[in-house]
PDB file of N, CA and C in Angstrom:
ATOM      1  N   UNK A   1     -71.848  -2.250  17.987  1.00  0.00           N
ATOM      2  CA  UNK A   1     -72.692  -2.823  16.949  1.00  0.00           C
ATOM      3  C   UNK A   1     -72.570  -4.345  17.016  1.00  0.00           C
ATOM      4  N   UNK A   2     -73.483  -4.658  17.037  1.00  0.00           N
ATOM      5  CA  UNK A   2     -73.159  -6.367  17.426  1.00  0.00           C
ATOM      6  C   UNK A   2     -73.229  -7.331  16.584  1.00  0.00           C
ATOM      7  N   UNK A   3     -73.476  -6.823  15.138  1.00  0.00           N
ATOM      8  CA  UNK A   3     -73.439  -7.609  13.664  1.00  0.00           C
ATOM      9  C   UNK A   3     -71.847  -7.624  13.964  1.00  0.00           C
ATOM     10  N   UNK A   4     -71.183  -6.516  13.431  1.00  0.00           N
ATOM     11  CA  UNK A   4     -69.735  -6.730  13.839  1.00  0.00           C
ATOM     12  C   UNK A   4     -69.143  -7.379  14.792  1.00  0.00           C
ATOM     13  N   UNK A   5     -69.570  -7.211  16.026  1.00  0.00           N
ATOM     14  CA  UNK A   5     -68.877  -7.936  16.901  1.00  0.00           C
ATOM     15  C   UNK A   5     -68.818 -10.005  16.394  1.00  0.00           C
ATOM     16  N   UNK A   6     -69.479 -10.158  15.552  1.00  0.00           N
ATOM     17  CA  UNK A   6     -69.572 -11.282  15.559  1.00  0.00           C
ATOM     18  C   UNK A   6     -68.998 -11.698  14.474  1.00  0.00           C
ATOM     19  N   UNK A   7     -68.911 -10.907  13.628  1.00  0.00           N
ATOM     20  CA  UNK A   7     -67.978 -11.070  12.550  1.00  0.00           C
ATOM     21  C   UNK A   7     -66.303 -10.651  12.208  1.00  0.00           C
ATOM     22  N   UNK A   8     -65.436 -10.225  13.197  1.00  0.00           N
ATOM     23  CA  UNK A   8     -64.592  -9.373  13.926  1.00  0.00           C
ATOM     24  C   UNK A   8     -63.330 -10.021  12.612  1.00  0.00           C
ATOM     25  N   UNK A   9     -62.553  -9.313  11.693  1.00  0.00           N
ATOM     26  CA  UNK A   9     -61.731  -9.736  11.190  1.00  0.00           C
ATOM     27  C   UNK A   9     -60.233 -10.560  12.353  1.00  0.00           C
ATOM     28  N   UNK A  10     -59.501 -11.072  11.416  1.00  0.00           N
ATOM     29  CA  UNK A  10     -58.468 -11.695  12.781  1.00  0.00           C
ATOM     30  C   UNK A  10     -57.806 -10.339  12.598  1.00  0.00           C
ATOM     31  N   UNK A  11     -56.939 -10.733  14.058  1.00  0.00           N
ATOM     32  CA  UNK A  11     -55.729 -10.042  14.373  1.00  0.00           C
ATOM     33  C   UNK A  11     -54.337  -9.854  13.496  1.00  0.00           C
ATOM     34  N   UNK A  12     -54.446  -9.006  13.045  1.00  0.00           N
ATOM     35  CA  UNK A  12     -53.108  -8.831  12.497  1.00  0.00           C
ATOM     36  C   UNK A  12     -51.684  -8.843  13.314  1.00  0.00           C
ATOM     37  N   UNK A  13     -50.497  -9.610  12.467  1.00  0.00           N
ATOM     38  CA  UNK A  13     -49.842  -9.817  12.946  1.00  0.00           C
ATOM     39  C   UNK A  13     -48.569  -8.787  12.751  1.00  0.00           C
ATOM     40  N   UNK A  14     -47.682  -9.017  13.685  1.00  0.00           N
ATOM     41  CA  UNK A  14     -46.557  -8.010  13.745  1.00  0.00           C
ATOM     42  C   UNK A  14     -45.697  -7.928  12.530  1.00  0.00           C
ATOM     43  N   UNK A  15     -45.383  -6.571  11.856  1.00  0.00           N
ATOM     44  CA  UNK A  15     -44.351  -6.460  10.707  1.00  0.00           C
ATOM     45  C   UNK A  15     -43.297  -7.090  10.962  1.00  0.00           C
ATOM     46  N   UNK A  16     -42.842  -8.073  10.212  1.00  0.00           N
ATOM     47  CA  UNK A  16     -41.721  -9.182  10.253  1.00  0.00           C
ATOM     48  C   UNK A  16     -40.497  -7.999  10.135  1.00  0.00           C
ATOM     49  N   UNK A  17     -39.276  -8.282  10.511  1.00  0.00           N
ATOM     50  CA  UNK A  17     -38.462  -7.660  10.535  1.00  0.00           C
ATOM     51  C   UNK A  17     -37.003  -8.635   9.627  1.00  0.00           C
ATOM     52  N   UNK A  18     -37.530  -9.696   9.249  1.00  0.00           N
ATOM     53  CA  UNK A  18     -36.587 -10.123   7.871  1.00  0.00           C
ATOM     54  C   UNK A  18     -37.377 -10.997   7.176  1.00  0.00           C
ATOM     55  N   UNK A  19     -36.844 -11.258   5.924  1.00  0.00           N
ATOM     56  CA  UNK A  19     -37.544 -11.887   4.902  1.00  0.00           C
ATOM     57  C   UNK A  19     -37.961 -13.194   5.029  1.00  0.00           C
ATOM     58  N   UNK A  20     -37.349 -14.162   6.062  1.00  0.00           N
ATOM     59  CA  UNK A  20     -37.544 -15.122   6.714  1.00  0.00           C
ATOM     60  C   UNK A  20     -38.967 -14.840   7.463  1.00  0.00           C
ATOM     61  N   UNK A  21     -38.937 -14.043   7.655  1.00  0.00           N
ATOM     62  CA  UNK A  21     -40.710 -13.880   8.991  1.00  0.00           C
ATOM     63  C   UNK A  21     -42.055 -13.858   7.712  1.00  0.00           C
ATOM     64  N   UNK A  22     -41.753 -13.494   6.303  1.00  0.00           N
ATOM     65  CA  UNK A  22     -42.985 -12.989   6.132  1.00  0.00           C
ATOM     66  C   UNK A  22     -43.552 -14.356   5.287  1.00  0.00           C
ATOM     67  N   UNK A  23     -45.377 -14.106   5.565  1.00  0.00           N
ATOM     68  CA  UNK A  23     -45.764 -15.126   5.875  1.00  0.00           C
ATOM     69  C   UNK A  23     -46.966 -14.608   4.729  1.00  0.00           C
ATOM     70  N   UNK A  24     -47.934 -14.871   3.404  1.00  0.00           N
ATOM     71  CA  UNK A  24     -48.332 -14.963   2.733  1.00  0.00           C
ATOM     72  C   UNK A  24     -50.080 -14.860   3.485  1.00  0.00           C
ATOM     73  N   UNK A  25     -50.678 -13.419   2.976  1.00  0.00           N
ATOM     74  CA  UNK A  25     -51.714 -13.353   3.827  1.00  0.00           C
ATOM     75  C   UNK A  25     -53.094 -14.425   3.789  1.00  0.00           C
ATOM     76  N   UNK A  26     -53.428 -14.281   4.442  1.00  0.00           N
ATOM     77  CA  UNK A  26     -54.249 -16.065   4.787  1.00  0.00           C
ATOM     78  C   UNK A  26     -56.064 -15.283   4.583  1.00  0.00           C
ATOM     79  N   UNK A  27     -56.248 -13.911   4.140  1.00  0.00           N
ATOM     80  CA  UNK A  27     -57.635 -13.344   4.124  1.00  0.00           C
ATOM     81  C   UNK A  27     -58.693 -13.561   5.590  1.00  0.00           C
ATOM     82  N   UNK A  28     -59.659 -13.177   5.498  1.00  0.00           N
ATOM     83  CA  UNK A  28     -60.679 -13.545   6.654  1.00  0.00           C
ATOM     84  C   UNK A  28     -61.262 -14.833   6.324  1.00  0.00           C
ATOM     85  N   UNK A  29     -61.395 -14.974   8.170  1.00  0.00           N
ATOM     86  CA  UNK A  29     -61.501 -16.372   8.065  1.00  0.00           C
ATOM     87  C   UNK A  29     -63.202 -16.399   8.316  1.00  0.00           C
ATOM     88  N   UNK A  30     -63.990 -17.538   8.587  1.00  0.00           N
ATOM     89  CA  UNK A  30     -65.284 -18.063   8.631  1.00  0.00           C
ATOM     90  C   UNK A  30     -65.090 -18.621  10.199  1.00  0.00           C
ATOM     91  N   UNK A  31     -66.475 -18.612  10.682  1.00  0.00           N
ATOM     92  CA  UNK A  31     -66.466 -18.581  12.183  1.00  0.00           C
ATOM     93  C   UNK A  31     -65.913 -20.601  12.107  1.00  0.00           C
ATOM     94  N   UNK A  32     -65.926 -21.411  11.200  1.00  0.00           N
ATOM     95  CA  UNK A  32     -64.988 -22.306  11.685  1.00  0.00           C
ATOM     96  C   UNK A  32     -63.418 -22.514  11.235  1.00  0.00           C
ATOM     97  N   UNK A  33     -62.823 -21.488  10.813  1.00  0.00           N
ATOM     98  CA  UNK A  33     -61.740 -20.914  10.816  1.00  0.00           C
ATOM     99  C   UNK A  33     -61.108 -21.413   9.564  1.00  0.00           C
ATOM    100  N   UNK A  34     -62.019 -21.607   8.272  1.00  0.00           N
ATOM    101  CA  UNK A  34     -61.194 -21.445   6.886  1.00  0.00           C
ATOM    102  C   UNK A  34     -61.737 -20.253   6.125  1.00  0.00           C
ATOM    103  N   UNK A  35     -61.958 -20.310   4.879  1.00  0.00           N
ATOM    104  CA  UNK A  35     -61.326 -18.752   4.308  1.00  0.00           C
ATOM    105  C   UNK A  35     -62.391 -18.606   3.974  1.00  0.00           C
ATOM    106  N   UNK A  36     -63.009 -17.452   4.505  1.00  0.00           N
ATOM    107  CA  UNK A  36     -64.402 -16.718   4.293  1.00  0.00           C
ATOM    108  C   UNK A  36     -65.108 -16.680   2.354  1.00  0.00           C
ATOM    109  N   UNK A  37     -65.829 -16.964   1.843  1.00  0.00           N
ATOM    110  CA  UNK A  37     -66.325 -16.850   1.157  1.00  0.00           C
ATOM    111  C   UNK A  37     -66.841 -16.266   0.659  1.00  0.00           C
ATOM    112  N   UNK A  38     -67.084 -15.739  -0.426  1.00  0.00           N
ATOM    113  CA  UNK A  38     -67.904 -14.838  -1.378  1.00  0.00           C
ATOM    114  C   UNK A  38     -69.417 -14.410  -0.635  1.00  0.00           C
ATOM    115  N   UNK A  39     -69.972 -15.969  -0.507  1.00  0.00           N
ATOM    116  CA  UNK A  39     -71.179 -15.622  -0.636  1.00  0.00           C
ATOM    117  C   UNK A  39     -71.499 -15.245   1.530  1.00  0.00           C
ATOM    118  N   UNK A  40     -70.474 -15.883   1.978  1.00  0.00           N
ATOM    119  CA  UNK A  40     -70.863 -15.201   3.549  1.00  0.00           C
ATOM    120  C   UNK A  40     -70.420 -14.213   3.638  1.00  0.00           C
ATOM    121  N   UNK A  41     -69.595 -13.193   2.859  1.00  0.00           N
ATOM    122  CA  UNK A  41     -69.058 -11.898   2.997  1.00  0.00           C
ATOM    123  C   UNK A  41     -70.122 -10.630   2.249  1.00  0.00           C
ATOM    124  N   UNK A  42     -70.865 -11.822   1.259  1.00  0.00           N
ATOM    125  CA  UNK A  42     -72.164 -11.185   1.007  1.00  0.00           C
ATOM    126  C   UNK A  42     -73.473 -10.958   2.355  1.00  0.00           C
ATOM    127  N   UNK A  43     -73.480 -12.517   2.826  1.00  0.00           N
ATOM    128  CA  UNK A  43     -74.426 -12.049   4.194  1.00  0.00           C
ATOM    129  C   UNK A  43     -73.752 -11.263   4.776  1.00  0.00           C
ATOM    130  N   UNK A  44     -72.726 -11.256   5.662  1.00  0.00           N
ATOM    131  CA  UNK A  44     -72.134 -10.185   6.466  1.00  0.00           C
ATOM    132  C   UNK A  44     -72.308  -8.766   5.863  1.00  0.00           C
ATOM    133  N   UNK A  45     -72.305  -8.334   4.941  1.00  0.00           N
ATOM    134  CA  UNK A  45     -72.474  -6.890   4.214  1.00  0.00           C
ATOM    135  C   UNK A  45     -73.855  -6.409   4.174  1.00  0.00           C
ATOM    136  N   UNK A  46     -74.857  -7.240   3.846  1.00  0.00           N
ATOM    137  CA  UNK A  46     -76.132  -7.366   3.720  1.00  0.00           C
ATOM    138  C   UNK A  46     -76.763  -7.083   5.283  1.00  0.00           C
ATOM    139  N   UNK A  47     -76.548  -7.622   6.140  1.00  0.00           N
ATOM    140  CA  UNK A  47     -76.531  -8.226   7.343  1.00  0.00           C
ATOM    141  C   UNK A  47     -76.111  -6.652   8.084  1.00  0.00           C
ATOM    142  N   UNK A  48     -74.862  -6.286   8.061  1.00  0.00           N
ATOM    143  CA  UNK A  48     -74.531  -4.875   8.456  1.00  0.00           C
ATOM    144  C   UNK A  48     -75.751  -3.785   8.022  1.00  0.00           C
ATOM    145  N   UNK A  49     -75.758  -3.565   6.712  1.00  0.00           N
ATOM    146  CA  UNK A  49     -76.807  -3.072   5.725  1.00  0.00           C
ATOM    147  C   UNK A  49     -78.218  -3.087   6.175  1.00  0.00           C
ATOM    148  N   UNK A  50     -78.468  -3.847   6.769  1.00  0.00           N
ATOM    149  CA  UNK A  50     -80.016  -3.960   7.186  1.00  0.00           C
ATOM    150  C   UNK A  50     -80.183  -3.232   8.549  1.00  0.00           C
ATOM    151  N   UNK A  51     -79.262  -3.921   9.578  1.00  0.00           N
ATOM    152  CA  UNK A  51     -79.032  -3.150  10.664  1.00  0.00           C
ATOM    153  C   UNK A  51     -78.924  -1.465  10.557  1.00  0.00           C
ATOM    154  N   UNK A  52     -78.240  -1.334   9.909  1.00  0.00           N
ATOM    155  CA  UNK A  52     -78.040   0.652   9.227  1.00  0.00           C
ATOM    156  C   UNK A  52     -79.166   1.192   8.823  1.00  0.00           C
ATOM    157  N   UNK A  53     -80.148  -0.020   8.644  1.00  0.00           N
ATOM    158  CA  UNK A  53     -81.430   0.904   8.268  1.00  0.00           C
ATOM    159  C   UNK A  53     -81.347   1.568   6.343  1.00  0.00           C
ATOM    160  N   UNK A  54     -80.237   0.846   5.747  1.00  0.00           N
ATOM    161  CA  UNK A  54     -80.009   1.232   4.286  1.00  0.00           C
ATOM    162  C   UNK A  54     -80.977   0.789   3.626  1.00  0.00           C
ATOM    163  N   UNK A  55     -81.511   1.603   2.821  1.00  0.00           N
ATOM    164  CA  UNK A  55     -82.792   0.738   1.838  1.00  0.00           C
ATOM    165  C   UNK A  55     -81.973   0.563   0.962  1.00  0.00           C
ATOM    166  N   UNK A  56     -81.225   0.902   0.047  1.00  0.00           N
ATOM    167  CA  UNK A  56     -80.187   0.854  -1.527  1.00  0.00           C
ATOM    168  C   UNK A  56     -79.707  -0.343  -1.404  1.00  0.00           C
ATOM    169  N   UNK A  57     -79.545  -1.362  -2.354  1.00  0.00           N
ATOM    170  CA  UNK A  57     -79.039  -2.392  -2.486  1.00  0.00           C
ATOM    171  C   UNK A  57     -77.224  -2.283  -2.253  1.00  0.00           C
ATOM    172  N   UNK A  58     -76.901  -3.187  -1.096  1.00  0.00           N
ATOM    173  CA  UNK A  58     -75.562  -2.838  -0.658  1.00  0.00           C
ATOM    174  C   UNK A  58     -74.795  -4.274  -1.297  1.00  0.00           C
ATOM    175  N   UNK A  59     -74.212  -4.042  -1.645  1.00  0.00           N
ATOM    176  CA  UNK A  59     -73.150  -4.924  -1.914  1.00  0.00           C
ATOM    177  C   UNK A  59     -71.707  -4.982  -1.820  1.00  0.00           C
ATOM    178  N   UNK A  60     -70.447  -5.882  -2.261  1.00  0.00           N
ATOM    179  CA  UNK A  60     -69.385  -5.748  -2.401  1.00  0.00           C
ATOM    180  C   UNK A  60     -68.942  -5.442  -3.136  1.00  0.00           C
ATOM    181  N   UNK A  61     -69.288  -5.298  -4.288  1.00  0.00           N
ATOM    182  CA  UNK A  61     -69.315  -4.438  -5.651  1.00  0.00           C
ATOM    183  C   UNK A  61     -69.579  -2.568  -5.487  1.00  0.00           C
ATOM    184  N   UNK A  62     -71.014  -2.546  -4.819  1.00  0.00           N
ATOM    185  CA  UNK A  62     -71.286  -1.276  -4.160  1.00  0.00           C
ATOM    186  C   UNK A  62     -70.466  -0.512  -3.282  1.00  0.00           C
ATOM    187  N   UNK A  63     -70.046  -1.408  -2.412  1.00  0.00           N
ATOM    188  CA  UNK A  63     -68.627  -1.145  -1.668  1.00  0.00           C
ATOM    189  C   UNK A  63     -67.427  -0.522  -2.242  1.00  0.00           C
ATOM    190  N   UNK A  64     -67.028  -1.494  -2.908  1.00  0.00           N
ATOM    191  CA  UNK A  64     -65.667  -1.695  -3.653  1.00  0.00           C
ATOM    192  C   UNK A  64     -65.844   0.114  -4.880  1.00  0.00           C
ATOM    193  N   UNK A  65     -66.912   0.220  -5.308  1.00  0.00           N
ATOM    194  CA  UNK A  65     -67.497   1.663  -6.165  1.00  0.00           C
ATOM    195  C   UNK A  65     -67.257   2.836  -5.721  1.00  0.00           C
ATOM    196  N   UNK A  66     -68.379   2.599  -3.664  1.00  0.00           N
ATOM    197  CA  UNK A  66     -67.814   3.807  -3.435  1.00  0.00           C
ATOM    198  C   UNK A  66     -66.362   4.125  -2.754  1.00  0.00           C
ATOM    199  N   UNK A  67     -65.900   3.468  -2.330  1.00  0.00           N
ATOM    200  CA  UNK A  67     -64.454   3.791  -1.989  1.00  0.00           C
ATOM    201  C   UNK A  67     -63.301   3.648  -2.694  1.00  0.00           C
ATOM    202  N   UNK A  68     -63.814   3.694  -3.881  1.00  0.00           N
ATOM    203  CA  UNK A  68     -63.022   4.075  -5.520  1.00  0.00           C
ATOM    204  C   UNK A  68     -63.189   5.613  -5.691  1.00  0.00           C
ATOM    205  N   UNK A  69     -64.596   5.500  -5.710  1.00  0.00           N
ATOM    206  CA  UNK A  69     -64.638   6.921  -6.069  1.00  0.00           C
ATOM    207  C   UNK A  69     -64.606   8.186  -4.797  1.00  0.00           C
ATOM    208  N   UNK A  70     -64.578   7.381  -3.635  1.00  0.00           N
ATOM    209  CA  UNK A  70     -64.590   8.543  -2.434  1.00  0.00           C
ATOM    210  C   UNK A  70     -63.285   8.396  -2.501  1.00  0.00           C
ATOM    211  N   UNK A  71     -62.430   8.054  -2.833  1.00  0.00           N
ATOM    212  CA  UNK A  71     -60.855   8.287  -2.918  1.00  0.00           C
ATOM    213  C   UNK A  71     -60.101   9.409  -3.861  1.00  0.00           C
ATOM    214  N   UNK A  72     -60.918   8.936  -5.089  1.00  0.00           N
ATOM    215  CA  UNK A  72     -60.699  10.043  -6.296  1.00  0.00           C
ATOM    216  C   UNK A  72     -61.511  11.389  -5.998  1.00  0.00           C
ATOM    217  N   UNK A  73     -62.656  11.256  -5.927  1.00  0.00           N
ATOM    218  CA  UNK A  73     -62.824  12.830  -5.318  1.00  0.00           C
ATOM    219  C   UNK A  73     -62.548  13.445  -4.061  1.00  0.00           C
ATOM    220  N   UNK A  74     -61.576  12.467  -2.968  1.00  0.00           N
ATOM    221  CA  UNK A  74     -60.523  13.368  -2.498  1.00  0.00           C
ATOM    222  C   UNK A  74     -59.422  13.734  -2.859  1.00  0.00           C
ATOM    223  N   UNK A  75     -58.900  13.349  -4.129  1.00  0.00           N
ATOM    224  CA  UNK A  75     -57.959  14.114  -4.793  1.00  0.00           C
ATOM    225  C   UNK A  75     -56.671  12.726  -4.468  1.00  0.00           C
ATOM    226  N   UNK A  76     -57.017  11.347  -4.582  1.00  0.00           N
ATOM    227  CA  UNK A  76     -56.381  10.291  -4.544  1.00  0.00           C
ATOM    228  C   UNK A  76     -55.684  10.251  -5.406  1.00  0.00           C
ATOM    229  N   UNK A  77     -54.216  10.040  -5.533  1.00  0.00           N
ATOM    230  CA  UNK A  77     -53.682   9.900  -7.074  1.00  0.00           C
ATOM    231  C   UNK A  77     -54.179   8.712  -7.932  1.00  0.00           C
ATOM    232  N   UNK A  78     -54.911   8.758  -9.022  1.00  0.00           N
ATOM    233  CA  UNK A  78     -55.171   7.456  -9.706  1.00  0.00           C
ATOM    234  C   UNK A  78     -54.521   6.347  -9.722  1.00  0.00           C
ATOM    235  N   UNK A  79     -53.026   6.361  -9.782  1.00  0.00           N
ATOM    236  CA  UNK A  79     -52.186   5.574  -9.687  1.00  0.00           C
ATOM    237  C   UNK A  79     -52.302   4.402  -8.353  1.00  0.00           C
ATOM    238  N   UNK A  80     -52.638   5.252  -7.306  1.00  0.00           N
ATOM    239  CA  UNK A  80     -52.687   4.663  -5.875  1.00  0.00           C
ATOM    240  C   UNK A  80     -54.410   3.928  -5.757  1.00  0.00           C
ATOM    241  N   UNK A  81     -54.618   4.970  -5.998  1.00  0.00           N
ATOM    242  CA  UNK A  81     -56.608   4.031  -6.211  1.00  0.00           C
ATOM    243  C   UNK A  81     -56.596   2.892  -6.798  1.00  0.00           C
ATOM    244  N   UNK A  82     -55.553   2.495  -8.223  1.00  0.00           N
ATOM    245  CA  UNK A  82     -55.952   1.417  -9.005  1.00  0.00           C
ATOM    246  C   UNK A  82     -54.698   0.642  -8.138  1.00  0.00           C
ATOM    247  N   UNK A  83     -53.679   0.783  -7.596  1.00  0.00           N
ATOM    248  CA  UNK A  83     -52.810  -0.051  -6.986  1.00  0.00           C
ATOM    249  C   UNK A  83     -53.864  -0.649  -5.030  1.00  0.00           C
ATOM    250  N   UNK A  84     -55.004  -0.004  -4.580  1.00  0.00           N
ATOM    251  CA  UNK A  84     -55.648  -0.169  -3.503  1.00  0.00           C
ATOM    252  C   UNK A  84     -56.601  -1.257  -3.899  1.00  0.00           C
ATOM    253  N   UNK A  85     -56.989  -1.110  -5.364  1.00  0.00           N
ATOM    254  CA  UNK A  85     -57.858  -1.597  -5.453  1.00  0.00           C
ATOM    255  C   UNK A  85     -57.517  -3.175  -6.555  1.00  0.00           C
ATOM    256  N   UNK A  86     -55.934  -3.333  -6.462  1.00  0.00           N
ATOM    257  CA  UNK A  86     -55.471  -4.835  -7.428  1.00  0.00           C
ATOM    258  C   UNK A  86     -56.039  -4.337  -8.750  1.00  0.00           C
ATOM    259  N   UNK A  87     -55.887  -3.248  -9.422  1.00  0.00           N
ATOM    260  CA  UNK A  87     -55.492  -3.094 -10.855  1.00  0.00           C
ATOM    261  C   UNK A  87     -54.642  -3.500 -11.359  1.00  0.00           C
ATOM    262  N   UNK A  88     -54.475  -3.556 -12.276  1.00  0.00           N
ATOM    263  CA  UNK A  88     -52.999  -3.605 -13.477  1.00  0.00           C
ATOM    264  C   UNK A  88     -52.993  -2.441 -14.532  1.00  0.00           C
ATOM    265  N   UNK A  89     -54.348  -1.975 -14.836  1.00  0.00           N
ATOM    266  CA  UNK A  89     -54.437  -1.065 -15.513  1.00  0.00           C
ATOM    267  C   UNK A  89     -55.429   0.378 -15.242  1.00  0.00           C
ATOM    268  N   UNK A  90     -54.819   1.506 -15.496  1.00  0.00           N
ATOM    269  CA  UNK A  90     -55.785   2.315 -15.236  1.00  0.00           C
ATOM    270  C   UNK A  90     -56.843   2.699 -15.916  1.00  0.00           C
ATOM    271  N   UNK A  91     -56.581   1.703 -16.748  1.00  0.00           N
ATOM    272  CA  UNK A  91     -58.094   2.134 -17.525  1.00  0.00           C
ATOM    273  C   UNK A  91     -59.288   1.520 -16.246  1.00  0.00           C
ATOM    274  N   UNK A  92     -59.253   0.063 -15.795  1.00  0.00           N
ATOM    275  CA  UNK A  92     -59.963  -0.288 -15.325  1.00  0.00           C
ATOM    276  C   UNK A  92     -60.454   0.686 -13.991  1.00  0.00           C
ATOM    277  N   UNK A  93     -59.304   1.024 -13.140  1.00  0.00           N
ATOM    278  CA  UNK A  93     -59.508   2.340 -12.359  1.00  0.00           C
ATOM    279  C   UNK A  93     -60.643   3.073 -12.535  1.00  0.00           C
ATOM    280  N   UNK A  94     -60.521   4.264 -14.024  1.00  0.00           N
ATOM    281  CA  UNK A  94     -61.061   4.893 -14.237  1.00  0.00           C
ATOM    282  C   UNK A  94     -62.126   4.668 -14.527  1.00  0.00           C
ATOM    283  N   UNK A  95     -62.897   3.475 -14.691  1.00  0.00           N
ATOM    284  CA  UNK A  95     -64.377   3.280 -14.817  1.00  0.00           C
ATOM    285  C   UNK A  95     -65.239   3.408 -13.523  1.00  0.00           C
ATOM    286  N   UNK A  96     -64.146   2.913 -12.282  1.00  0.00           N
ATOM    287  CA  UNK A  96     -65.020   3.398 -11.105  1.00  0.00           C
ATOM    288  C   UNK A  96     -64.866   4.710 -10.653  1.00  0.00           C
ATOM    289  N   UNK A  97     -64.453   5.383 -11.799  1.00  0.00           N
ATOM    290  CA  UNK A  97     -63.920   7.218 -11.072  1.00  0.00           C
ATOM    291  C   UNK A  97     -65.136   8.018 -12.028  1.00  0.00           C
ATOM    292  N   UNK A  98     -65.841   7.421 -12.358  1.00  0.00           N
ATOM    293  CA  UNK A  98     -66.258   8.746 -13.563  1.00  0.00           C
ATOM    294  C   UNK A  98     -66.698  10.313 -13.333  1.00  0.00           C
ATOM    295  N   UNK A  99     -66.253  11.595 -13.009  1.00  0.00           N
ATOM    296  CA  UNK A  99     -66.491  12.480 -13.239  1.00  0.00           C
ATOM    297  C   UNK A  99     -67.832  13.012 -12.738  1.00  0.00           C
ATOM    298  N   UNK A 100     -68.212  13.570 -12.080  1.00  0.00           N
ATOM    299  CA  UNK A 100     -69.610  14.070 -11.691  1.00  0.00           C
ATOM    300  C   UNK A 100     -69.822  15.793 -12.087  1.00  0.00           C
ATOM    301  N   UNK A 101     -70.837  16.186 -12.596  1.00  0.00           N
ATOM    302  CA  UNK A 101     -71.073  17.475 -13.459  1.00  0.00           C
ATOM    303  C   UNK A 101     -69.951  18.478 -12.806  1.00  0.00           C
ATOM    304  N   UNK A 102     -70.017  18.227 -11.146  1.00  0.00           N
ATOM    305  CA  UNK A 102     -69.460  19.368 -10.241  1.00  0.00           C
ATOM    306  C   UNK A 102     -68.147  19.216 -10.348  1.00  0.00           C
ATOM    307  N   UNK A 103     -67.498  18.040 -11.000  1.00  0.00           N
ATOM    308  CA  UNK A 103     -66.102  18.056 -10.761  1.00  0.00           C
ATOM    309  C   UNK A 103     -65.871  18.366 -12.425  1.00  0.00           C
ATOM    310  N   UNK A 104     -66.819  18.328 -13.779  1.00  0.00           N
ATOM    311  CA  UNK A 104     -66.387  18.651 -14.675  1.00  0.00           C
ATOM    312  C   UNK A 104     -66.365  20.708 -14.470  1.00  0.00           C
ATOM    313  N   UNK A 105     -67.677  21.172 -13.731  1.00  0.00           N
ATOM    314  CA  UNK A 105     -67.260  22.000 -13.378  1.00  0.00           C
ATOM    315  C   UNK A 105     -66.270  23.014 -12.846  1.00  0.00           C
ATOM    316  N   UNK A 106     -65.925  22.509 -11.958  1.00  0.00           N
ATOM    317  CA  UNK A 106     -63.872  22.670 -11.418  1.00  0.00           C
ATOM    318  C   UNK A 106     -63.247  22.774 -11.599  1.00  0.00           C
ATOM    319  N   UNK A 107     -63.278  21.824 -12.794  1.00  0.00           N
ATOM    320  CA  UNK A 107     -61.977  21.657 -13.482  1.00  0.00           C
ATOM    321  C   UNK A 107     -61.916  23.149 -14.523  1.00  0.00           C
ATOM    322  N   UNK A 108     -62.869  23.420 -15.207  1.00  0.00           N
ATOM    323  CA  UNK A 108     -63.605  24.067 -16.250  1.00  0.00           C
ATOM    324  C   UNK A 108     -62.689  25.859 -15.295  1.00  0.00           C
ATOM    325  N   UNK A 109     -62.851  25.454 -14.900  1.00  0.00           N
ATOM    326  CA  UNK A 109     -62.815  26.938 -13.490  1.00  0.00           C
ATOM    327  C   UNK A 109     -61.245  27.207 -13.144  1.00  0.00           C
ATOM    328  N   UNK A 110     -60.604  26.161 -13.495  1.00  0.00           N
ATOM    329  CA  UNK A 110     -59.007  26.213 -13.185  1.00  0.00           C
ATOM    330  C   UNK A 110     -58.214  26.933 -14.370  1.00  0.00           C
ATOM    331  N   UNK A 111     -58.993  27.305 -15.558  1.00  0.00           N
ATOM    332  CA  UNK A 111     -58.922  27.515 -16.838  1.00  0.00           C
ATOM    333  C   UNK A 111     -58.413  28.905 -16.977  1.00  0.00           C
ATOM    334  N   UNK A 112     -57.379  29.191 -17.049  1.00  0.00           N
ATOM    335  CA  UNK A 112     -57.256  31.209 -17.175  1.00  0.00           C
ATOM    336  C   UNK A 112     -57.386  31.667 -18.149  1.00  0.00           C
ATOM    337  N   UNK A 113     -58.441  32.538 -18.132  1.00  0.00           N
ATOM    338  CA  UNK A 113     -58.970  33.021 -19.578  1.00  0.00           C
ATOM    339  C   UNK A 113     -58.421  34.918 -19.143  1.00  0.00           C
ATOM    340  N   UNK A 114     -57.881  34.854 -20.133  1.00  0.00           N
ATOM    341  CA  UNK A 114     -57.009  36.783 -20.335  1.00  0.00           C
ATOM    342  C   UNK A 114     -58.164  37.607 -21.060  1.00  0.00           C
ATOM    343  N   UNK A 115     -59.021  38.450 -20.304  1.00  0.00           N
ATOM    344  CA  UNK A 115     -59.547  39.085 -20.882  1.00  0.00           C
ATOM    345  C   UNK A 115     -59.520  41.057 -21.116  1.00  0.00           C
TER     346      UNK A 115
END
């Protein structure tokens, strides 16, 4: 894909092996090598997005939604979703998790009724 190729995050570096090595992450950089921006991480997304042939408005927000919630309806512990995603609280979590009929269904179904 050659949107990507041109936008290629850096190289990650090797797990430091004492507290002396570790080094405070520096984010993606911009093709003249300071710290990528809001609004070019918006073209780059957009930019991917068009190429894919997506009509739905894509964003980093849109992003950031579904792989909140494709986490939780694989059975992600909440705890870990809101720690992936720089929570502090799970309330905030749970606004990108909300419940879909089929999973209030499910749940509804786990229910042992003695008849």
């Amino acid at each position: 894909m050659a949107v990507l190729g041109r936008h290629r995050p850096p190289v990650r570096q090797p797990i430091p092996t004492s507290p002396n090595q570790v080094q405070p992450p520096s984010g993606p950089s911009s093709a003249k090598g300071g710290r990528l921006t809001s609004r070019a991480a918006g073209g780059i997304i957009a930019e991917i997005a068009q190429t894919a042939g997506l009509d739905d408005p894509t964003t980093a927000h849109v992003l950031r939604h579904t792989l909140a919630t494709t986490l939780v309806r694989g059975k992600t512990d909440l705890v870990l979703v809101a720690e992936i995603l720089g929570h502090a609280r799970l309330e905030t979590t749970r606004r990108y998790s909300l419940p879909s009929d089929k999973d209030k269904e499910d749940a509804l179904k786990l229910i042992t009724v003695d008849r």
